[in-house]
PDB file of N, CA and C in Angstrom:
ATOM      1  N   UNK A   1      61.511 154.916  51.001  1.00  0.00           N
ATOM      2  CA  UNK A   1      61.268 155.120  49.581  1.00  0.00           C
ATOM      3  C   UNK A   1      61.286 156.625  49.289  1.00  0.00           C
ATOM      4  N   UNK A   2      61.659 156.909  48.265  1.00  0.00           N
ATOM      5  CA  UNK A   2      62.230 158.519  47.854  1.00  0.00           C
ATOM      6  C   UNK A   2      60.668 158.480  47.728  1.00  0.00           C
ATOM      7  N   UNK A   3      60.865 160.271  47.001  1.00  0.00           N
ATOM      8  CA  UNK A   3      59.821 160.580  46.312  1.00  0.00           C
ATOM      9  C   UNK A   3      60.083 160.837  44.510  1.00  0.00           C
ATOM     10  N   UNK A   4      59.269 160.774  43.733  1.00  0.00           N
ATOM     11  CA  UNK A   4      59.466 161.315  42.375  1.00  0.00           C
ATOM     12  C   UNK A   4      58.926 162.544  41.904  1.00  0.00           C
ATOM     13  N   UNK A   5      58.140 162.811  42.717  1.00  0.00           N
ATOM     14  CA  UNK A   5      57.526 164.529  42.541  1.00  0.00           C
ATOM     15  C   UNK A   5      57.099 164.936  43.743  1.00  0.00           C
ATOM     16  N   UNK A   6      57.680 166.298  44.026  1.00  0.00           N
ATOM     17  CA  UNK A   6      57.637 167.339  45.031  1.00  0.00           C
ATOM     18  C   UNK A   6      57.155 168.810  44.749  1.00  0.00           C
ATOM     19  N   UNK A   7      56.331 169.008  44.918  1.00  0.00           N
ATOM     20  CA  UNK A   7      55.958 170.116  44.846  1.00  0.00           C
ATOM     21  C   UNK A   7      55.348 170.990  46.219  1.00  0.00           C
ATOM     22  N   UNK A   8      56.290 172.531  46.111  1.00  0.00           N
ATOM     23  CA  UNK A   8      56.465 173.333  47.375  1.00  0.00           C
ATOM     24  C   UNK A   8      55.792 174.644  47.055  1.00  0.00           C
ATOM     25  N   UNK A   9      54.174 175.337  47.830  1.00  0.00           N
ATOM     26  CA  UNK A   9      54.432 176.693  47.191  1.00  0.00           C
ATOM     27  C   UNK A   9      54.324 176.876  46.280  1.00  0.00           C
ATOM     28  N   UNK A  10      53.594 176.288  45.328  1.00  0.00           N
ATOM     29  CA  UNK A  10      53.397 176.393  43.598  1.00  0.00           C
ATOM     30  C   UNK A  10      52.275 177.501  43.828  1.00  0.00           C
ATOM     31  N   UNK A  11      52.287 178.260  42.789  1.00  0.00           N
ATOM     32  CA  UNK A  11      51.315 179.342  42.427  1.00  0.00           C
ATOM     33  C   UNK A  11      51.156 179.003  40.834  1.00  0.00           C
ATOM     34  N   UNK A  12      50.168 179.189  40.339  1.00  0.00           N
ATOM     35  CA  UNK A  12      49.970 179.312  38.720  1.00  0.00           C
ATOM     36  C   UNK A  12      48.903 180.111  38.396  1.00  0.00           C
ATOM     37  N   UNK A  13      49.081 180.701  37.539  1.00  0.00           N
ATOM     38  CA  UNK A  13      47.866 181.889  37.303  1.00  0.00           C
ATOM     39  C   UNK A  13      47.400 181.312  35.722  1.00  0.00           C
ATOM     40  N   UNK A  14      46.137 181.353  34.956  1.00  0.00           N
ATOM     41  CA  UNK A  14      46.444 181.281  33.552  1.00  0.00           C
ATOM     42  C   UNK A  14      44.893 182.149  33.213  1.00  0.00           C
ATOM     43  N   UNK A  15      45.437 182.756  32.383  1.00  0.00           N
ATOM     44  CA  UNK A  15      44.474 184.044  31.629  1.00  0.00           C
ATOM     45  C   UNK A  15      43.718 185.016  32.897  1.00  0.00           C
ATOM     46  N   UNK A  16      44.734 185.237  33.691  1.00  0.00           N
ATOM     47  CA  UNK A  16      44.129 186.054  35.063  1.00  0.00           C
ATOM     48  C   UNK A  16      43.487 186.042  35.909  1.00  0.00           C
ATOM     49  N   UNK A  17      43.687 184.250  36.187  1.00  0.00           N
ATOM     50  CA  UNK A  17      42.716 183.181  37.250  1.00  0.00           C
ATOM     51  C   UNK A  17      43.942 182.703  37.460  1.00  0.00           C
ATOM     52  N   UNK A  18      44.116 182.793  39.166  1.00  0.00           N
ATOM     53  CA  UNK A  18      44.183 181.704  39.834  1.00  0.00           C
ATOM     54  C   UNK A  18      44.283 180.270  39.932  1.00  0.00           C
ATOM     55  N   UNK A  19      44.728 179.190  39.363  1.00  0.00           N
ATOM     56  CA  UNK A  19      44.542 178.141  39.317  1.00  0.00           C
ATOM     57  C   UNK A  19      44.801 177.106  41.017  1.00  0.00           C
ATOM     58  N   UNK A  20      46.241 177.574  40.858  1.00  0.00           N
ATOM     59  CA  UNK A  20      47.008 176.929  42.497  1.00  0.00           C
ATOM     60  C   UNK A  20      47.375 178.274  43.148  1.00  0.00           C
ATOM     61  N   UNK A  21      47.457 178.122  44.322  1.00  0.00           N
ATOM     62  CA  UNK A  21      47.549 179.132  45.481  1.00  0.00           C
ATOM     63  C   UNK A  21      48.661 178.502  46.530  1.00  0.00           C
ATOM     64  N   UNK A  22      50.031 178.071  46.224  1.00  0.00           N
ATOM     65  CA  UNK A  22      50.471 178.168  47.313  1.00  0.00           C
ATOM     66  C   UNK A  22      50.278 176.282  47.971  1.00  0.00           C
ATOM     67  N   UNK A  23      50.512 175.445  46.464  1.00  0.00           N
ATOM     68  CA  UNK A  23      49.946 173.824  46.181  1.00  0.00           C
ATOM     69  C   UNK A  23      51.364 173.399  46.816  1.00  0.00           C
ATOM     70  N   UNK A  24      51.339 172.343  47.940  1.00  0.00           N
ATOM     71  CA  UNK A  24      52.442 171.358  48.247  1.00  0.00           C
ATOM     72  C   UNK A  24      52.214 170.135  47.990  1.00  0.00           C
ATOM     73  N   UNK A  25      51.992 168.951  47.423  1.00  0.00           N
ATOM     74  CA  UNK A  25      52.273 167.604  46.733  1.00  0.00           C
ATOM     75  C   UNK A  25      53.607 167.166  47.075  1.00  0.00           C
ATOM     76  N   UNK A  26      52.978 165.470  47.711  1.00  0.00           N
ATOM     77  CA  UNK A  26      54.133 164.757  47.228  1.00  0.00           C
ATOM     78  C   UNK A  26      53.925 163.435  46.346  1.00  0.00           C
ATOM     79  N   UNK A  27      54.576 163.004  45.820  1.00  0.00           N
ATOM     80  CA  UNK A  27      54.332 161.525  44.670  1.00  0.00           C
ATOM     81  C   UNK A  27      55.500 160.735  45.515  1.00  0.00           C
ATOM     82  N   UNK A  28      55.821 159.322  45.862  1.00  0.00           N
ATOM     83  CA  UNK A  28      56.192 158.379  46.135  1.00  0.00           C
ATOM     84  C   UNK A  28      56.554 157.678  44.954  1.00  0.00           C
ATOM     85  N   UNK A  29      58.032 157.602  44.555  1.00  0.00           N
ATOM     86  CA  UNK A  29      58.788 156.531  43.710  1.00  0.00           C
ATOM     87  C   UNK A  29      58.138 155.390  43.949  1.00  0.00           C
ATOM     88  N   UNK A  30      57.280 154.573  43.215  1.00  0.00           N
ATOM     89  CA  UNK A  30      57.351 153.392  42.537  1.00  0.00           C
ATOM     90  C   UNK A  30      55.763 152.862  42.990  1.00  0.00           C
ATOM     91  N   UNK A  31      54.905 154.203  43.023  1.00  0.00           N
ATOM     92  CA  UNK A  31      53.246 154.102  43.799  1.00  0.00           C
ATOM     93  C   UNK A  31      52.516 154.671  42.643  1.00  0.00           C
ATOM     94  N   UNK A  32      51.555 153.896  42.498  1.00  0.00           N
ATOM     95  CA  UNK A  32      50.832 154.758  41.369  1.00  0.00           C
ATOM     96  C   UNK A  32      49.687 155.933  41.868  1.00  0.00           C
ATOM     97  N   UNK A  33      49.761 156.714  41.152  1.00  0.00           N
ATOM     98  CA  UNK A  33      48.720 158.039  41.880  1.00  0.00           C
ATOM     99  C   UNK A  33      47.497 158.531  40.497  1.00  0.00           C
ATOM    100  N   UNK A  34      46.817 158.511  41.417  1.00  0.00           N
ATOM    101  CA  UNK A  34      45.391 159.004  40.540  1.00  0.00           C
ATOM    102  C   UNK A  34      45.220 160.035  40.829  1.00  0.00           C
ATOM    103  N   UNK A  35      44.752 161.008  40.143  1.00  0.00           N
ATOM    104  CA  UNK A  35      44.432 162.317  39.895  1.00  0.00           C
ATOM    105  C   UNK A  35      43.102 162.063  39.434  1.00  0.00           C
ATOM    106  N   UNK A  36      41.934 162.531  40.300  1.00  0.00           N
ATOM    107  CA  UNK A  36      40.245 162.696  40.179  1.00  0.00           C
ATOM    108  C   UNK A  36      40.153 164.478  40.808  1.00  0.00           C
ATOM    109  N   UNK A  37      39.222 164.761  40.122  1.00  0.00           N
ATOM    110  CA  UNK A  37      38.483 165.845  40.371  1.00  0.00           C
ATOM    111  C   UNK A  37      37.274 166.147  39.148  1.00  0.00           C
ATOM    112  N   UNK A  38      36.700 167.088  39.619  1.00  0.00           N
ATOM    113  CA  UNK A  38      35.241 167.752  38.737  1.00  0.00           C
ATOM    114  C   UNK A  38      36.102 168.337  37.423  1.00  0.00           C
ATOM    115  N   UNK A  39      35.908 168.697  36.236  1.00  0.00           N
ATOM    116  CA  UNK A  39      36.059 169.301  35.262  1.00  0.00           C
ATOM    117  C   UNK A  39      36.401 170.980  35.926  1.00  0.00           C
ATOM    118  N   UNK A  40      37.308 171.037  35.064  1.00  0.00           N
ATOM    119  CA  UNK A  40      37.906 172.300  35.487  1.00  0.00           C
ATOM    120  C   UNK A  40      38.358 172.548  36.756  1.00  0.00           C
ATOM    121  N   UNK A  41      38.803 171.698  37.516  1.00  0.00           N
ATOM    122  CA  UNK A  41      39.789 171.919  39.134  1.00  0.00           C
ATOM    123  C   UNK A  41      40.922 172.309  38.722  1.00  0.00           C
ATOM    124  N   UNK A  42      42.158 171.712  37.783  1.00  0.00           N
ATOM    125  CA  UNK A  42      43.460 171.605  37.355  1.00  0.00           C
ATOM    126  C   UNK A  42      43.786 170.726  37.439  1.00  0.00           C
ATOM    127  N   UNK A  43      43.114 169.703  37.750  1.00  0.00           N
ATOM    128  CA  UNK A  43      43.873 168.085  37.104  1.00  0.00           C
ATOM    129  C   UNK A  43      44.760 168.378  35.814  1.00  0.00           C
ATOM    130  N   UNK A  44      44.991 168.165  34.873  1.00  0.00           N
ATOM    131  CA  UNK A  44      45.613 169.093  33.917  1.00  0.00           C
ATOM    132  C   UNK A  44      46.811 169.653  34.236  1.00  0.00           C
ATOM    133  N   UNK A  45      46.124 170.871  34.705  1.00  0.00           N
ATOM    134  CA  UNK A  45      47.402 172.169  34.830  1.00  0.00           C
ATOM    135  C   UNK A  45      48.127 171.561  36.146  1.00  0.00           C
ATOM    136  N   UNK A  46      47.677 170.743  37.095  1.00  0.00           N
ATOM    137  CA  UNK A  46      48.535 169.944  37.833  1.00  0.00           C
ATOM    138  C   UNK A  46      49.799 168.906  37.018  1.00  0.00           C
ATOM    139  N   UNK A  47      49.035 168.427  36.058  1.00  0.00           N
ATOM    140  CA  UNK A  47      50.381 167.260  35.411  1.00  0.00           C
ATOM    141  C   UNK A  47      51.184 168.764  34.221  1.00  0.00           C
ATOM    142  N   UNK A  48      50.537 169.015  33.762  1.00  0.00           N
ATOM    143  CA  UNK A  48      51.377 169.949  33.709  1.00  0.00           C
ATOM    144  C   UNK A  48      52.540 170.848  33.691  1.00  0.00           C
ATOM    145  N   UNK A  49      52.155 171.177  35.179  1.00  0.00           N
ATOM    146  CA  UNK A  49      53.220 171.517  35.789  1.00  0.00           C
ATOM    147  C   UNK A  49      54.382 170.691  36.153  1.00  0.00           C
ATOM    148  N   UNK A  50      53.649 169.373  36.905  1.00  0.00           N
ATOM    149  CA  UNK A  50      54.713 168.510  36.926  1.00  0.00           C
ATOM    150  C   UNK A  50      55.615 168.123  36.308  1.00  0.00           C
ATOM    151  N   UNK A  51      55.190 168.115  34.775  1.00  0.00           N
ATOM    152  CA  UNK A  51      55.985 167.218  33.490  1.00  0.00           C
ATOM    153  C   UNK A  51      56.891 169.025  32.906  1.00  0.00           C
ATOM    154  N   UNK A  52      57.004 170.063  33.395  1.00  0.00           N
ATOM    155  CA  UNK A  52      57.259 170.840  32.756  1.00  0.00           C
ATOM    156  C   UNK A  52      56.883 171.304  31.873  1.00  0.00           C
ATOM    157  N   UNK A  53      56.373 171.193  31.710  1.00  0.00           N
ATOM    158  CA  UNK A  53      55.145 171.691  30.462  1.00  0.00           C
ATOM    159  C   UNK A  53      54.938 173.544  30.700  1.00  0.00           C
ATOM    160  N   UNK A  54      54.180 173.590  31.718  1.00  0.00           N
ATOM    161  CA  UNK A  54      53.931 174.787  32.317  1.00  0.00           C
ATOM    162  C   UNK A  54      54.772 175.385  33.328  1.00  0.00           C
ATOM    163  N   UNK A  55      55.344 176.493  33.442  1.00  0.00           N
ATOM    164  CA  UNK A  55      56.063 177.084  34.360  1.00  0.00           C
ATOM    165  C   UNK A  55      55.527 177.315  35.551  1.00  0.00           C
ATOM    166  N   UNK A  56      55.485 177.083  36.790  1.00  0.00           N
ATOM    167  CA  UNK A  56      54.500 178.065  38.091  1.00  0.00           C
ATOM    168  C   UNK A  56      55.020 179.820  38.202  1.00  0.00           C
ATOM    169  N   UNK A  57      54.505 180.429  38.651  1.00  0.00           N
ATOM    170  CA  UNK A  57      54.639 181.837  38.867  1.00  0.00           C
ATOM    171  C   UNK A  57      55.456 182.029  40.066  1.00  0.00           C
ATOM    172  N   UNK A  58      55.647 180.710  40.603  1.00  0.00           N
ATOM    173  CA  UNK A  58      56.227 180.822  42.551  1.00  0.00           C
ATOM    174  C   UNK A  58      56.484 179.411  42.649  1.00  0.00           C
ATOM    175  N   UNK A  59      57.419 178.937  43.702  1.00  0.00           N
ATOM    176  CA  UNK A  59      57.205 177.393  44.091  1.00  0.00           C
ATOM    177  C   UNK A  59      58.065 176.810  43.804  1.00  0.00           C
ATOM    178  N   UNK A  60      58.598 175.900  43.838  1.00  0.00           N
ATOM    179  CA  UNK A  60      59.298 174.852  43.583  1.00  0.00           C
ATOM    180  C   UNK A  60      59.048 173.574  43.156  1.00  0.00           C
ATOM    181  N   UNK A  61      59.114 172.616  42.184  1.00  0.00           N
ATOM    182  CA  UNK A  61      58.865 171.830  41.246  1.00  0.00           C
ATOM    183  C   UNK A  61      60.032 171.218  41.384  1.00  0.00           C
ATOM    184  N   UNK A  62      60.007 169.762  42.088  1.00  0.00           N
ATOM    185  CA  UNK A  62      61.429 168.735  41.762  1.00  0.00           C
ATOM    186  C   UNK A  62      60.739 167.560  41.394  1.00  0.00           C
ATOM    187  N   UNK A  63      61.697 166.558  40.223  1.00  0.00           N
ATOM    188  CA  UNK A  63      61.254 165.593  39.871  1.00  0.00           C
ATOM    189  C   UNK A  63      62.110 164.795  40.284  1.00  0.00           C
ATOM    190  N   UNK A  64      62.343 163.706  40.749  1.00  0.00           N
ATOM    191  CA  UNK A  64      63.472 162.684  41.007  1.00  0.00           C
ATOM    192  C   UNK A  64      64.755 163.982  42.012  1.00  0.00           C
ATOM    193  N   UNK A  65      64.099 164.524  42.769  1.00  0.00           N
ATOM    194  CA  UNK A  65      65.224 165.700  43.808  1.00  0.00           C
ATOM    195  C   UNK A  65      65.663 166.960  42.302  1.00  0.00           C
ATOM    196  N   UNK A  66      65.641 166.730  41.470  1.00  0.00           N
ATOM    197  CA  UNK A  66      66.029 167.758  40.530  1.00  0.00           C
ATOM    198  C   UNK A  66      64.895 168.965  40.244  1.00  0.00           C
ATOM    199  N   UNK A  67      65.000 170.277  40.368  1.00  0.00           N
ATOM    200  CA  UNK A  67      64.621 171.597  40.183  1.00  0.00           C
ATOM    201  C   UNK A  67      64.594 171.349  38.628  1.00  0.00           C
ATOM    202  N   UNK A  68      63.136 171.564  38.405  1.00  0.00           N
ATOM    203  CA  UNK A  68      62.498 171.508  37.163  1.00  0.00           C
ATOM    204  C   UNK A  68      62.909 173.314  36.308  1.00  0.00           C
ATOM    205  N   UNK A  69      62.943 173.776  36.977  1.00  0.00           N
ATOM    206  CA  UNK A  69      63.435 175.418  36.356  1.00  0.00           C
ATOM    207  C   UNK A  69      64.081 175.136  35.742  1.00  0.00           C
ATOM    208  N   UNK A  70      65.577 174.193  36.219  1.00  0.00           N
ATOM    209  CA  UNK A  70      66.735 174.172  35.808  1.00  0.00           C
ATOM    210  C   UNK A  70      66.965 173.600  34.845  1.00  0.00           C
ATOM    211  N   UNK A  71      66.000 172.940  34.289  1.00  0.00           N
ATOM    212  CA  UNK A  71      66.289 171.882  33.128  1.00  0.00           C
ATOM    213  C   UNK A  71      65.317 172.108  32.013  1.00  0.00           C
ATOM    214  N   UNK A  72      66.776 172.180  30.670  1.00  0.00           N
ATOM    215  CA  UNK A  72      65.444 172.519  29.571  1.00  0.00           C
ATOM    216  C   UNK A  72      64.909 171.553  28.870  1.00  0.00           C
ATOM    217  N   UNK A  73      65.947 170.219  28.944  1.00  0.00           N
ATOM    218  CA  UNK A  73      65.758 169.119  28.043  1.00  0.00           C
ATOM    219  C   UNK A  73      64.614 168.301  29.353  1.00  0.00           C
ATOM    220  N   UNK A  74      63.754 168.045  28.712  1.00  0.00           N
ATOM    221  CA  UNK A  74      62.599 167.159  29.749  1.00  0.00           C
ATOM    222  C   UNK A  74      62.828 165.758  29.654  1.00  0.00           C
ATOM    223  N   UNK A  75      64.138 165.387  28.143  1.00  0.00           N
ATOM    224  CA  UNK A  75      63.857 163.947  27.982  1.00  0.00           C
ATOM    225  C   UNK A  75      64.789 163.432  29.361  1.00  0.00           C
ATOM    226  N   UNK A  76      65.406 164.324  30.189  1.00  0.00           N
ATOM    227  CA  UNK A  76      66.097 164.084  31.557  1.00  0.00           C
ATOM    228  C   UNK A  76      65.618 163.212  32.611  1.00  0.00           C
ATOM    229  N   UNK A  77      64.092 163.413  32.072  1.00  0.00           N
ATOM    230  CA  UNK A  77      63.152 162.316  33.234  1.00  0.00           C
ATOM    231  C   UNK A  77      61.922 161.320  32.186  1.00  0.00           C
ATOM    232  N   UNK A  78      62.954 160.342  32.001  1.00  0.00           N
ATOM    233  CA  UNK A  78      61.933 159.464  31.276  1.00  0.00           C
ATOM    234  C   UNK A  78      60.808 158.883  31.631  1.00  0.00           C
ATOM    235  N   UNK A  79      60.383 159.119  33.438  1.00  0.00           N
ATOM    236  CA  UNK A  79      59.530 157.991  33.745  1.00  0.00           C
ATOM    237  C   UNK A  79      58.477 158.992  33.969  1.00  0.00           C
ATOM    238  N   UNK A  80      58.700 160.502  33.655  1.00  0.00           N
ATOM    239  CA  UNK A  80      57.205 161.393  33.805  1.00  0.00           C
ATOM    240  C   UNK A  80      56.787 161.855  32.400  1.00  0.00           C
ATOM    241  N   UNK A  81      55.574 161.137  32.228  1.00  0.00           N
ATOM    242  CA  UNK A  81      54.493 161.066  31.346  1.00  0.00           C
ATOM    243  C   UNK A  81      53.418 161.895  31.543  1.00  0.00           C
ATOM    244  N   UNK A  82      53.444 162.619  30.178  1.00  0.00           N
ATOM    245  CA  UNK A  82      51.688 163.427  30.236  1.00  0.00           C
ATOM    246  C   UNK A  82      51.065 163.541  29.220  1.00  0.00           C
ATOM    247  N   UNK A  83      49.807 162.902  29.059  1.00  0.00           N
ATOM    248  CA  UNK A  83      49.566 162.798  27.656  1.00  0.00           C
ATOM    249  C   UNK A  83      48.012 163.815  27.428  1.00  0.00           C
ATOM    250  N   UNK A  84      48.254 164.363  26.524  1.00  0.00           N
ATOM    251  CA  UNK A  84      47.200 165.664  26.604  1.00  0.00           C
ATOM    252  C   UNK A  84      45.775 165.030  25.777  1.00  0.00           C
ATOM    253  N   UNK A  85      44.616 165.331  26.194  1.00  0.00           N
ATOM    254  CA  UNK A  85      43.694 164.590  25.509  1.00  0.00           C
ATOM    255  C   UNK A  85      42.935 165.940  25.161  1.00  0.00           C
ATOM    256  N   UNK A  86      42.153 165.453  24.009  1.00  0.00           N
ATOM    257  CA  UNK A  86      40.375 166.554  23.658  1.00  0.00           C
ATOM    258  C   UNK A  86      39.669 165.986  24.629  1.00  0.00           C
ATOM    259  N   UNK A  87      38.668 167.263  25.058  1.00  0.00           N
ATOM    260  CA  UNK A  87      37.907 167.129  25.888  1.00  0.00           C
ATOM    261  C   UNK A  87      36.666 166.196  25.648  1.00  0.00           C
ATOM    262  N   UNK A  88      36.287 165.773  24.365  1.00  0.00           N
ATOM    263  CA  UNK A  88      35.679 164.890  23.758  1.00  0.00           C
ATOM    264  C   UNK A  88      35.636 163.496  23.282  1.00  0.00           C
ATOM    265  N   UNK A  89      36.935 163.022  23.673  1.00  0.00           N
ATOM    266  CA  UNK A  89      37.485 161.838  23.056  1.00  0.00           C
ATOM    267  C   UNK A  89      36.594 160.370  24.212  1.00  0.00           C
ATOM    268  N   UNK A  90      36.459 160.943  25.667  1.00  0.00           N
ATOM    269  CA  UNK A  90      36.395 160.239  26.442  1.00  0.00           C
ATOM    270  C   UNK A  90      34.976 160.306  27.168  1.00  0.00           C
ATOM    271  N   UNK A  91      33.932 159.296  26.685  1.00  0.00           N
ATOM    272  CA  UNK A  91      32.650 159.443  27.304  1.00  0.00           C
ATOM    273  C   UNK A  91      32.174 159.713  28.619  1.00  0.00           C
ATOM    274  N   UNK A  92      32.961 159.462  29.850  1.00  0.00           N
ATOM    275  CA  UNK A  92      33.173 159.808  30.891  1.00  0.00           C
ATOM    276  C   UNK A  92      34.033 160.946  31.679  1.00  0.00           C
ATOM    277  N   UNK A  93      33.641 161.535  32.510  1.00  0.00           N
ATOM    278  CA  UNK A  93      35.110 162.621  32.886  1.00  0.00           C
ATOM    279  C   UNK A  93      35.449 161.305  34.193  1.00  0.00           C
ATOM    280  N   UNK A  94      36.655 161.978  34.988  1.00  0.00           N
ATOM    281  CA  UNK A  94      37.292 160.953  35.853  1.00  0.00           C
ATOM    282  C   UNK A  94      36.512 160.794  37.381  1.00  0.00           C
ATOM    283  N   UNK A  95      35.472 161.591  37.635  1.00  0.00           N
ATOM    284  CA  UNK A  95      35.285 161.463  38.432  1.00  0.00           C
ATOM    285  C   UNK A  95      34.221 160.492  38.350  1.00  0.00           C
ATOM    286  N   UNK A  96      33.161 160.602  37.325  1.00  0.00           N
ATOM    287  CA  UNK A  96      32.177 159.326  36.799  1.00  0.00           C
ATOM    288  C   UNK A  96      32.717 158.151  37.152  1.00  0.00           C
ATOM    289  N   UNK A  97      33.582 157.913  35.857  1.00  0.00           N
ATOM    290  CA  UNK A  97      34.565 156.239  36.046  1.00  0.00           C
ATOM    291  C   UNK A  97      34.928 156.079  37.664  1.00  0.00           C
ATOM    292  N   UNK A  98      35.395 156.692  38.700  1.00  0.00           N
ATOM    293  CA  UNK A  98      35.986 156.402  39.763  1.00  0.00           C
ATOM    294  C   UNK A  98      34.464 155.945  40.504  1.00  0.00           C
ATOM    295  N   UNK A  99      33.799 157.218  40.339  1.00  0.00           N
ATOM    296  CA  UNK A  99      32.125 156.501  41.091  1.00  0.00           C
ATOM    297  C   UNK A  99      31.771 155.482  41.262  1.00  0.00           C
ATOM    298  N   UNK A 100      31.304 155.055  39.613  1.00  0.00           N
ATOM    299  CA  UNK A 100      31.491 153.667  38.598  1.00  0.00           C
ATOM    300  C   UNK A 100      32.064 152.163  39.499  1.00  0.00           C
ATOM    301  N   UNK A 101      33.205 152.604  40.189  1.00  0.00           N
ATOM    302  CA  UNK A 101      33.763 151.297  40.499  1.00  0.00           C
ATOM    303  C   UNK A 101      33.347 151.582  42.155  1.00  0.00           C
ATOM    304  N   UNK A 102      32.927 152.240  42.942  1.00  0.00           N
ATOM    305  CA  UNK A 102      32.716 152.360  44.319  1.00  0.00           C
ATOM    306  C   UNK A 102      31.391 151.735  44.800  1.00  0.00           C
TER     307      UNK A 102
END
């Protein structure tokens, strides 16, 4: 089974922090993946990056084997989704809910 996201060596900096240092990820075509962490890790600036949204400073970013640099139109990869929320909308953060069910 391929992969659908690869990430090599990502660096991201935002407002003169550090976010990723040098992040390798892989995602598996046709597996679903959860993303948990504490408030403020980069859950976020992780999908992010992935969906193109955000540029990395370093690294390499492929979606379906394709170099995300290279592409300006994003509607190129229909099956990566990121949907941006307020930090308020959701009574729980993700790591609660995951607790929740353990």
């Amino acid at each position: 089974m391929g992969y659908c996201l690869r990430m090599f060596d990502v660096y991201v900096e935002l407002s003169s922090h550090d976010i990723f240092r040098g992040v390798n990820s892989e995602a598996q075509s046709r597996k679903v993946l959860s993303i948990a962490g504490k408030n403020e890790t980069g859950k976020t600036t992780l999908l992010r990056v992935a969906s193109g949204i955000l540029k990395p400073l370093k690294g390499l970013v492929l979606v379906f084997g394709c170099n995300l640099s290279q592409h300006k139109n994003l509607n190129a990869f229909p099956g990566v989704q990121n949907i941006l929320t307020q930090q308020d909308i959701f009574e729980y953060n993700s790591v609660q809910v995951i607790e929740s069910f353990l």
